[in-house]
PDB file of N, CA and C in Angstrom:
ATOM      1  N   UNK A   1       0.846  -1.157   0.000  1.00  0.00           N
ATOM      2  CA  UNK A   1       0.000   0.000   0.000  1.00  0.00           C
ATOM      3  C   UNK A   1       0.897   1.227   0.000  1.00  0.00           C
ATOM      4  N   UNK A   2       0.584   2.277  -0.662  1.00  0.00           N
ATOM      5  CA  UNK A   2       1.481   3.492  -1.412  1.00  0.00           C
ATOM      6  C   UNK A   2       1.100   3.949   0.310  1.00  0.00           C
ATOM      7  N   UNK A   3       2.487   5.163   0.111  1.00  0.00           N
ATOM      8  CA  UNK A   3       2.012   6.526   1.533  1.00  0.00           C
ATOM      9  C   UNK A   3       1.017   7.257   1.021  1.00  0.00           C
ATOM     10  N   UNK A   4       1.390   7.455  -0.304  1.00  0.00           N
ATOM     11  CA  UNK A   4      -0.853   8.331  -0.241  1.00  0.00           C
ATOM     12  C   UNK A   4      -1.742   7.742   0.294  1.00  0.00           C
ATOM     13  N   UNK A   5      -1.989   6.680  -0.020  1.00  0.00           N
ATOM     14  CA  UNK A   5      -3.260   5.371   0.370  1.00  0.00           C
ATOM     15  C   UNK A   5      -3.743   5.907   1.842  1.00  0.00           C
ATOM     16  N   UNK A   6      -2.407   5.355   2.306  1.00  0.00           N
ATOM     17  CA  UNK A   6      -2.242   5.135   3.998  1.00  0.00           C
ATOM     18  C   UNK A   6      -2.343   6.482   4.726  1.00  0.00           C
ATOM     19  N   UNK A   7      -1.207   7.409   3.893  1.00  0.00           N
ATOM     20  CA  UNK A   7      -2.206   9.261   4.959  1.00  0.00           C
ATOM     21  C   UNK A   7      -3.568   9.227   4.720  1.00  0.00           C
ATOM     22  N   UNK A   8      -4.151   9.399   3.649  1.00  0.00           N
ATOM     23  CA  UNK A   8      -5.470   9.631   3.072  1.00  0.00           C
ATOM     24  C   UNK A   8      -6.595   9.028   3.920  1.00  0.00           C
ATOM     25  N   UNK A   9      -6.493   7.453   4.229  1.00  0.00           N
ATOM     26  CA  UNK A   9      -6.915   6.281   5.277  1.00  0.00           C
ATOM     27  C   UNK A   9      -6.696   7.160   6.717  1.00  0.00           C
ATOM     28  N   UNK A  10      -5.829   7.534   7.431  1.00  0.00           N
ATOM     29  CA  UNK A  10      -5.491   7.801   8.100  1.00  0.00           C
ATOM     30  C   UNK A  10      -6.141   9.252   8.061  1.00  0.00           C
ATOM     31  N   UNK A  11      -6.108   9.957   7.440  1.00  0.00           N
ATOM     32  CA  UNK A  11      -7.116  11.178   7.688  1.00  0.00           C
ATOM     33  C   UNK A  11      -8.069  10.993   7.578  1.00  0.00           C
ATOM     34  N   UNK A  12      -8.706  10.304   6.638  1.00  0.00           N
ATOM     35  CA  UNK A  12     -10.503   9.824   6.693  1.00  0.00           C
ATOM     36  C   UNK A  12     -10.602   9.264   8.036  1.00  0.00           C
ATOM     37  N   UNK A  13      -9.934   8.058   8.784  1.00  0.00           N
ATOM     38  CA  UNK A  13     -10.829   7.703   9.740  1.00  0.00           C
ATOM     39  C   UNK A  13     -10.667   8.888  10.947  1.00  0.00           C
ATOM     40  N   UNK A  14      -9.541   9.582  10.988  1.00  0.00           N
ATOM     41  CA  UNK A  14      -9.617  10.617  12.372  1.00  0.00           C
ATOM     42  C   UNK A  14     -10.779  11.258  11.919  1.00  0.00           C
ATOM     43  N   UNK A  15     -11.297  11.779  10.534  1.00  0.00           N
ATOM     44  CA  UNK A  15     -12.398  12.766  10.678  1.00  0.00           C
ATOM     45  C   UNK A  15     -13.372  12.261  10.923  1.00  0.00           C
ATOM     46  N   UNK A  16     -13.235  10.721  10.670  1.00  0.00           N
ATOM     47  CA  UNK A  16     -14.835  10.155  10.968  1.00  0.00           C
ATOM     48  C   UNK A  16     -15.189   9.778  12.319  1.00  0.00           C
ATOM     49  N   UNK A  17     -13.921   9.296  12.933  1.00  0.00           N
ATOM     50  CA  UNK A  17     -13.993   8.697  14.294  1.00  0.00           C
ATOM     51  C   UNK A  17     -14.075  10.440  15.478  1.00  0.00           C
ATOM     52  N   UNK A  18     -13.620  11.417  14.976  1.00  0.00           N
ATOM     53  CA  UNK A  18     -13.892  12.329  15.489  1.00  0.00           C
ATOM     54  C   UNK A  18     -15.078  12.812  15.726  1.00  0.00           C
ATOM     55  N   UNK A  19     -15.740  12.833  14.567  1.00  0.00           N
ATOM     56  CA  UNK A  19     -17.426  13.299  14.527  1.00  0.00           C
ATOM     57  C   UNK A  19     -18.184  12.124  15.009  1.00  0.00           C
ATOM     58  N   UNK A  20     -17.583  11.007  15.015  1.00  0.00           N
ATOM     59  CA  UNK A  20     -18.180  10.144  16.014  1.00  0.00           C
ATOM     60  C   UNK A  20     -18.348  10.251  17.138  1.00  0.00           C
ATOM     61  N   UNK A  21     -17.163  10.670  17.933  1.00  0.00           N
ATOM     62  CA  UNK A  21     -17.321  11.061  19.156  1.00  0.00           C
ATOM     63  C   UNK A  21     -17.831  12.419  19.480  1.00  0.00           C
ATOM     64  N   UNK A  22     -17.510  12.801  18.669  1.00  0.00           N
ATOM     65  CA  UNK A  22     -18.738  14.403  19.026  1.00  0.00           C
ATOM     66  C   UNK A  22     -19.756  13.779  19.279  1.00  0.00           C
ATOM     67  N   UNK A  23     -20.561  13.042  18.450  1.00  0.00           N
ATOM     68  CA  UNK A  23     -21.649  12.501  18.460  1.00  0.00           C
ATOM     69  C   UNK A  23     -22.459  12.069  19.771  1.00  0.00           C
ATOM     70  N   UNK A  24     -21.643  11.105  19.806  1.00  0.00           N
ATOM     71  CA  UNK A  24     -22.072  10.135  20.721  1.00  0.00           C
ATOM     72  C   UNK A  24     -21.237  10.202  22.078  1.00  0.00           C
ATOM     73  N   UNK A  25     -20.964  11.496  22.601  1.00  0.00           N
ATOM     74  CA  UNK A  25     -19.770  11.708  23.387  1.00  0.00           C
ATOM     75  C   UNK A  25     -20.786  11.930  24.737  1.00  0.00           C
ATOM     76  N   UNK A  26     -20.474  11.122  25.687  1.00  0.00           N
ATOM     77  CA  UNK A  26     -21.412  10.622  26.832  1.00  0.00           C
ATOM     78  C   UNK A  26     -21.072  11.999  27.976  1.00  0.00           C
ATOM     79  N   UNK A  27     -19.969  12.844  27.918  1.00  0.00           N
ATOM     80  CA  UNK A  27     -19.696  13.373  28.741  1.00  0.00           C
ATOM     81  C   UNK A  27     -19.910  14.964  28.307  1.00  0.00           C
ATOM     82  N   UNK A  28     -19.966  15.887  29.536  1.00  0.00           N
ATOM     83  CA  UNK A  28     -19.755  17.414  28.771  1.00  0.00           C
ATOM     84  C   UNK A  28     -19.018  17.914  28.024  1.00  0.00           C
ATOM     85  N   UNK A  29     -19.932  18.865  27.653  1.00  0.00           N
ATOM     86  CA  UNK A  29     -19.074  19.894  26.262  1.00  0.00           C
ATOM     87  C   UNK A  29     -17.231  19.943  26.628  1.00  0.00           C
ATOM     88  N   UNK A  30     -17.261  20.453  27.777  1.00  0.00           N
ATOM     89  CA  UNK A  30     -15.831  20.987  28.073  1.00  0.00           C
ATOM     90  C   UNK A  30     -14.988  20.012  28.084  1.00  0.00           C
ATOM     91  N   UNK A  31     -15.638  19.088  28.899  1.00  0.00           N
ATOM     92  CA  UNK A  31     -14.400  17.478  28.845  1.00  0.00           C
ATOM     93  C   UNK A  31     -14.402  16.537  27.415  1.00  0.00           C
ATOM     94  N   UNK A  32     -15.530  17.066  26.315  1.00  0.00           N
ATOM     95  CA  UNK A  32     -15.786  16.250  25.602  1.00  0.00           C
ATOM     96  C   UNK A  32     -14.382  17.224  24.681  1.00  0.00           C
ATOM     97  N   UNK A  33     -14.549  18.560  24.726  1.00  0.00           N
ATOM     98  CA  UNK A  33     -13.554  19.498  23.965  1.00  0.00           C
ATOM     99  C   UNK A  33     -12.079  19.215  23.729  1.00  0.00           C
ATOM    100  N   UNK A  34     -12.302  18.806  25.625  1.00  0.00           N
ATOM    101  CA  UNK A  34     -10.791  18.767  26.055  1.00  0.00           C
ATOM    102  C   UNK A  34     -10.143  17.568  25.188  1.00  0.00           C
ATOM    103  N   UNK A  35     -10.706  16.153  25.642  1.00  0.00           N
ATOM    104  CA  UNK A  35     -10.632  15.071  24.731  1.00  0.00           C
ATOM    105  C   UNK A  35      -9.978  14.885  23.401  1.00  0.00           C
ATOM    106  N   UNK A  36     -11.014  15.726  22.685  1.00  0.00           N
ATOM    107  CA  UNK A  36     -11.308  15.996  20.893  1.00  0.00           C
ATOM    108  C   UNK A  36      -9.724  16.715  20.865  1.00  0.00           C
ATOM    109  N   UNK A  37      -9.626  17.853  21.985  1.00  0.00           N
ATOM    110  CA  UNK A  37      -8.271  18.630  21.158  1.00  0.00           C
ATOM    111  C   UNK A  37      -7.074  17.682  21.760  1.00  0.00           C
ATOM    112  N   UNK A  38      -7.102  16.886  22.930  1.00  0.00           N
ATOM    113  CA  UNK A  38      -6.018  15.995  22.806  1.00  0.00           C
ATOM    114  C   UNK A  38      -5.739  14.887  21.737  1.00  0.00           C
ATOM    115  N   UNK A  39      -6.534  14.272  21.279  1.00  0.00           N
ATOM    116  CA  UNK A  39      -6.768  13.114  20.209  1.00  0.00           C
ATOM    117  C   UNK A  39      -6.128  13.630  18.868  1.00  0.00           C
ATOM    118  N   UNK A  40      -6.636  15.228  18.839  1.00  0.00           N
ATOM    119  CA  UNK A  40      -6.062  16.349  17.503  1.00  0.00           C
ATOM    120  C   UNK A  40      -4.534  16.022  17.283  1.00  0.00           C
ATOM    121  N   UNK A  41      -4.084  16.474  18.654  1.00  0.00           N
ATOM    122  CA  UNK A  41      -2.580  16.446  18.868  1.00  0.00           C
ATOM    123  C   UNK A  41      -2.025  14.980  18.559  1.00  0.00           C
ATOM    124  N   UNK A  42      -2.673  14.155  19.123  1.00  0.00           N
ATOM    125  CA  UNK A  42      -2.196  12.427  18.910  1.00  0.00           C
ATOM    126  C   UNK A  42      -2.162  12.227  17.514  1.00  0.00           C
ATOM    127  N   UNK A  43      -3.066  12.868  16.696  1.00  0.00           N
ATOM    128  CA  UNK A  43      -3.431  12.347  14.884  1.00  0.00           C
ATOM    129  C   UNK A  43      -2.282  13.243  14.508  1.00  0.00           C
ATOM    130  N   UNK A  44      -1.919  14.563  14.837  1.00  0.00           N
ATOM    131  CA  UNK A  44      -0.923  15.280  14.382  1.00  0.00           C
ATOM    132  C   UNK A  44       0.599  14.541  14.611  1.00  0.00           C
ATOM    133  N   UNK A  45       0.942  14.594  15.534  1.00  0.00           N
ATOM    134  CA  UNK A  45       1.790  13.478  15.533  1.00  0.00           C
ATOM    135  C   UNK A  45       2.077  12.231  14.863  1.00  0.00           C
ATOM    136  N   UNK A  46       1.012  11.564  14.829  1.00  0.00           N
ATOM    137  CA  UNK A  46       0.898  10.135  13.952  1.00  0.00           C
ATOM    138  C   UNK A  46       1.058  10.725  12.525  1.00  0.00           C
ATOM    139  N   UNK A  47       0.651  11.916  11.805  1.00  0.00           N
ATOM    140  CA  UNK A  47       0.504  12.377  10.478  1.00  0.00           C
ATOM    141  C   UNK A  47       1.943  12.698  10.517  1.00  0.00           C
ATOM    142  N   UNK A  48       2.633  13.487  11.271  1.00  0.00           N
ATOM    143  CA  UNK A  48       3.674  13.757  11.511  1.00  0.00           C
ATOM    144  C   UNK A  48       5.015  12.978  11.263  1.00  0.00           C
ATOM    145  N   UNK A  49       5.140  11.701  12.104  1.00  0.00           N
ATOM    146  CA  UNK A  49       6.151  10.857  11.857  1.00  0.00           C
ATOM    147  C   UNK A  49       5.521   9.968  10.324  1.00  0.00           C
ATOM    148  N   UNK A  50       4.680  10.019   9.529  1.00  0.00           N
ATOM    149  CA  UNK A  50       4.246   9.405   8.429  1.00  0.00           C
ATOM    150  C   UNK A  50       4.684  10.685   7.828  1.00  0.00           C
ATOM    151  N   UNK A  51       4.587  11.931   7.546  1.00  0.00           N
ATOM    152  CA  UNK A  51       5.223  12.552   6.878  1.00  0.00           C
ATOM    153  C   UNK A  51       7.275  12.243   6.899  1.00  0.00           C
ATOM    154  N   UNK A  52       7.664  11.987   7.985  1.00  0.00           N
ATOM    155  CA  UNK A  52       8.541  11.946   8.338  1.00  0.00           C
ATOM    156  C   UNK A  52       9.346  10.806   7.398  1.00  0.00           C
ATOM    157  N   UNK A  53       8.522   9.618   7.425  1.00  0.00           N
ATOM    158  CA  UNK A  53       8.936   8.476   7.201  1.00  0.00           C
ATOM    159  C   UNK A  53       9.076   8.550   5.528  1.00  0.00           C
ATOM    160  N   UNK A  54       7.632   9.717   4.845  1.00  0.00           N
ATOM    161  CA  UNK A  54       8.014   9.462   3.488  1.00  0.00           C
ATOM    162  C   UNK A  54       9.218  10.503   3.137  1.00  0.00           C
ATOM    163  N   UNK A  55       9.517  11.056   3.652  1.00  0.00           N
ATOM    164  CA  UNK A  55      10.224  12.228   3.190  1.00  0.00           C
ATOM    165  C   UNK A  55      11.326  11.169   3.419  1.00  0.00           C
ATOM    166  N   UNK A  56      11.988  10.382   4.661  1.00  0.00           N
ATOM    167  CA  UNK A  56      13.038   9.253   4.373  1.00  0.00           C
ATOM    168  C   UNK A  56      13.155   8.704   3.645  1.00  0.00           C
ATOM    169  N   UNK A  57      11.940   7.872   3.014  1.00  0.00           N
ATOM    170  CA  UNK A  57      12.137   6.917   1.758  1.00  0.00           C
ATOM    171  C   UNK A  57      12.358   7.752   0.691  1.00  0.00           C
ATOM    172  N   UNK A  58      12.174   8.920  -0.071  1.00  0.00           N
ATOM    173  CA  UNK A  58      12.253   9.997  -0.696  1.00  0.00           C
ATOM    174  C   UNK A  58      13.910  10.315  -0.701  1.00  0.00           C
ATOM    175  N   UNK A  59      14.128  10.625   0.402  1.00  0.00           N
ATOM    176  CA  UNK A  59      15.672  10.690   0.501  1.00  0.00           C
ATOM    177  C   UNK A  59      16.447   9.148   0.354  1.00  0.00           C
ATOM    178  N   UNK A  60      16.003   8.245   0.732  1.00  0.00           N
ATOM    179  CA  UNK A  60      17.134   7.259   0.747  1.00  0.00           C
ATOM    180  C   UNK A  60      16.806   6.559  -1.217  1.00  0.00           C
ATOM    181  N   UNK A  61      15.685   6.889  -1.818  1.00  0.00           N
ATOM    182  CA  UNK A  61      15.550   6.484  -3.493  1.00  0.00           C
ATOM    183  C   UNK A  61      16.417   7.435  -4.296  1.00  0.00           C
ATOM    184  N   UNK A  62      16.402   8.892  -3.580  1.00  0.00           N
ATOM    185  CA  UNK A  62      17.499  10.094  -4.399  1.00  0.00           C
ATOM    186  C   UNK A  62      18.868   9.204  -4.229  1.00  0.00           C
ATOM    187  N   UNK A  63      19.303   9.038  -3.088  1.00  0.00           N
ATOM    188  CA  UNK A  63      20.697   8.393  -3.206  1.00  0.00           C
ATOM    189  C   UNK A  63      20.865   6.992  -3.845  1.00  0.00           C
ATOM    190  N   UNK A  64      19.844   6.622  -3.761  1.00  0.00           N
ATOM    191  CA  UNK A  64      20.687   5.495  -4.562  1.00  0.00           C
ATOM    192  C   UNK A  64      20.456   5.799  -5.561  1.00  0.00           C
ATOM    193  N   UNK A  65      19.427   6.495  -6.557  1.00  0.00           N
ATOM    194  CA  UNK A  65      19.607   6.699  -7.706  1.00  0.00           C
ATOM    195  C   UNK A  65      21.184   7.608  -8.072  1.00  0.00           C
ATOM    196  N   UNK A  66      21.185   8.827  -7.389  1.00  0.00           N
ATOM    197  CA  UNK A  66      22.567   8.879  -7.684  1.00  0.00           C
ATOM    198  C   UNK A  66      24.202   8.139  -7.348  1.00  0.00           C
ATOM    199  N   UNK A  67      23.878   7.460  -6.548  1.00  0.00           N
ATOM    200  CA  UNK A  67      24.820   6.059  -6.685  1.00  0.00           C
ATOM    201  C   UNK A  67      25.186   5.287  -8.246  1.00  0.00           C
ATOM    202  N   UNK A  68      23.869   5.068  -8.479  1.00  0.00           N
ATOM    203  CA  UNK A  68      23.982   4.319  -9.592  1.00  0.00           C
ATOM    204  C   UNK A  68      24.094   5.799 -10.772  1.00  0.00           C
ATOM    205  N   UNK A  69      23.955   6.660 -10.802  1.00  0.00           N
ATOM    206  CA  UNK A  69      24.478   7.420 -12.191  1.00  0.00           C
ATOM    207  C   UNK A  69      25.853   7.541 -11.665  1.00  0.00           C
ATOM    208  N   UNK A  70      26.009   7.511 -10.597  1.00  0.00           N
ATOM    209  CA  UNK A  70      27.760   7.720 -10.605  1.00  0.00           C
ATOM    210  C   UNK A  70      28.697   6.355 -10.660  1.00  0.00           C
ATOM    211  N   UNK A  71      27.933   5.003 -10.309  1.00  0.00           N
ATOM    212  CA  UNK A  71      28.384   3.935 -10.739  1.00  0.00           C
ATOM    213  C   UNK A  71      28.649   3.632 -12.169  1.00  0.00           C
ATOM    214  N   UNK A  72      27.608   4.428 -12.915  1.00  0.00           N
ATOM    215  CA  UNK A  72      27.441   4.274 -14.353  1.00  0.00           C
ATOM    216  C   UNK A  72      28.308   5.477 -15.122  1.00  0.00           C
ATOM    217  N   UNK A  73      29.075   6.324 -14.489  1.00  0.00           N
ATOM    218  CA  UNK A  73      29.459   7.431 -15.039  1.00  0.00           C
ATOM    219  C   UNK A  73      31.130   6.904 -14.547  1.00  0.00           C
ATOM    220  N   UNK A  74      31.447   6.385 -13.939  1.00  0.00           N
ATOM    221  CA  UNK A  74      32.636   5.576 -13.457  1.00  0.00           C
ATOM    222  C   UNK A  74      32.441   4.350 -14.334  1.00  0.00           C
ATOM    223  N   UNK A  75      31.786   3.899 -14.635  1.00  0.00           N
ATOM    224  CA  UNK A  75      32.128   2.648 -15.895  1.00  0.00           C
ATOM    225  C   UNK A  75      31.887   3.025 -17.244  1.00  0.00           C
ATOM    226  N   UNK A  76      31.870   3.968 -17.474  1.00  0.00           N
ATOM    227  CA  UNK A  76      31.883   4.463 -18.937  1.00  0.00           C
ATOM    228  C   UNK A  76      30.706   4.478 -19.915  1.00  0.00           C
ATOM    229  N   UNK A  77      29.346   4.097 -19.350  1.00  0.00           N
ATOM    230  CA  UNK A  77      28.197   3.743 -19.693  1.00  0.00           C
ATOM    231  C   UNK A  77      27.586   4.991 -19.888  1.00  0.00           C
ATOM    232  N   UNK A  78      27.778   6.347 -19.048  1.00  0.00           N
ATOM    233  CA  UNK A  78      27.126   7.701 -19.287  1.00  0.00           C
ATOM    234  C   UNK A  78      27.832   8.409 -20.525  1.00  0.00           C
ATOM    235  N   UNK A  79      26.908   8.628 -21.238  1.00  0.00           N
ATOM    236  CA  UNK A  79      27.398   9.368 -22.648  1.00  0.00           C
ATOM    237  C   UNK A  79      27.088  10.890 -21.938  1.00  0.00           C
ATOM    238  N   UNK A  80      28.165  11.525 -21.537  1.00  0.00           N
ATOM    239  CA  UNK A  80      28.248  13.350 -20.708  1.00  0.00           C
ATOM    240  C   UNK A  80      27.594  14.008 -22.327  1.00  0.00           C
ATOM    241  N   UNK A  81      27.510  14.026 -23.311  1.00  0.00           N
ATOM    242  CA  UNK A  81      27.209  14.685 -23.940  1.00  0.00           C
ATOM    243  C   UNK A  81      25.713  14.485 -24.340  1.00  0.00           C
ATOM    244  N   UNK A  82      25.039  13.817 -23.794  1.00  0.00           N
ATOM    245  CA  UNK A  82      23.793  13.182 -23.853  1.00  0.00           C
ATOM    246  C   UNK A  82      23.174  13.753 -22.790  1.00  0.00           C
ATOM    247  N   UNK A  83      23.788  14.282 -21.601  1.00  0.00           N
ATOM    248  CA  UNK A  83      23.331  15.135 -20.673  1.00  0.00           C
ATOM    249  C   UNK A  83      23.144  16.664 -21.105  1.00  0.00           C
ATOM    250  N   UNK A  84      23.737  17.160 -21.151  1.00  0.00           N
ATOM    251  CA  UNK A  84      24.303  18.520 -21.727  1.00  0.00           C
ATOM    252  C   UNK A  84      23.406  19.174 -22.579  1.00  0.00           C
ATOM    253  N   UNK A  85      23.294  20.532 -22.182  1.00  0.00           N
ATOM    254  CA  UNK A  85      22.285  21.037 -23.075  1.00  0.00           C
ATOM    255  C   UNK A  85      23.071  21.740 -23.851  1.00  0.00           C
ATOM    256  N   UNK A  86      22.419  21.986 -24.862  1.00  0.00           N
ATOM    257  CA  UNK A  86      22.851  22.823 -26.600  1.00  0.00           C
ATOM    258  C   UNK A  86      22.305  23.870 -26.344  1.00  0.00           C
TER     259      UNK A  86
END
């Protein structure tokens, strides 16, 4: 499953499970508030280190791709003039 899939999943159910508990939230406004804006902070976080994680895989596919053009530019396989603009 892609990281779009999985944020996207991951933001649909906080909005749904949120308005759920608005809903059906057994206790007062103020403690029900308090709740809702701690849970906020918990999904921010969780969105947080998932941002985190793709921006790693993001960084660790840049390097190896440039690994391999410089593996390939060290074995004689990169035509430099095939790069190069006119």
């Amino acid at each position: 499953m892609g990281i779009k899939t999985t944020l996207t999943g991951v933001l649909a159910g906080a909005a749904v499970g949120a308005a759920l508990g608005i809903l059906f939230a057994p206790a007062k406004g103020s403690i029900t508030r308090r709740r809702f804006s701690k849970q906020g902070f918990d999904y921010t976080d969780e969105l947080e280190e998932k941002f985190n994680d793709l921006i790693d895989s993001i960084t660790d596919q840049f390097e190896t791709m440039v690994e391999e053009v410089n593996r390939m530019a060290q074995e004689g396989k990169l035509d430099p003039s095939a790069t190069s603009s006119k």
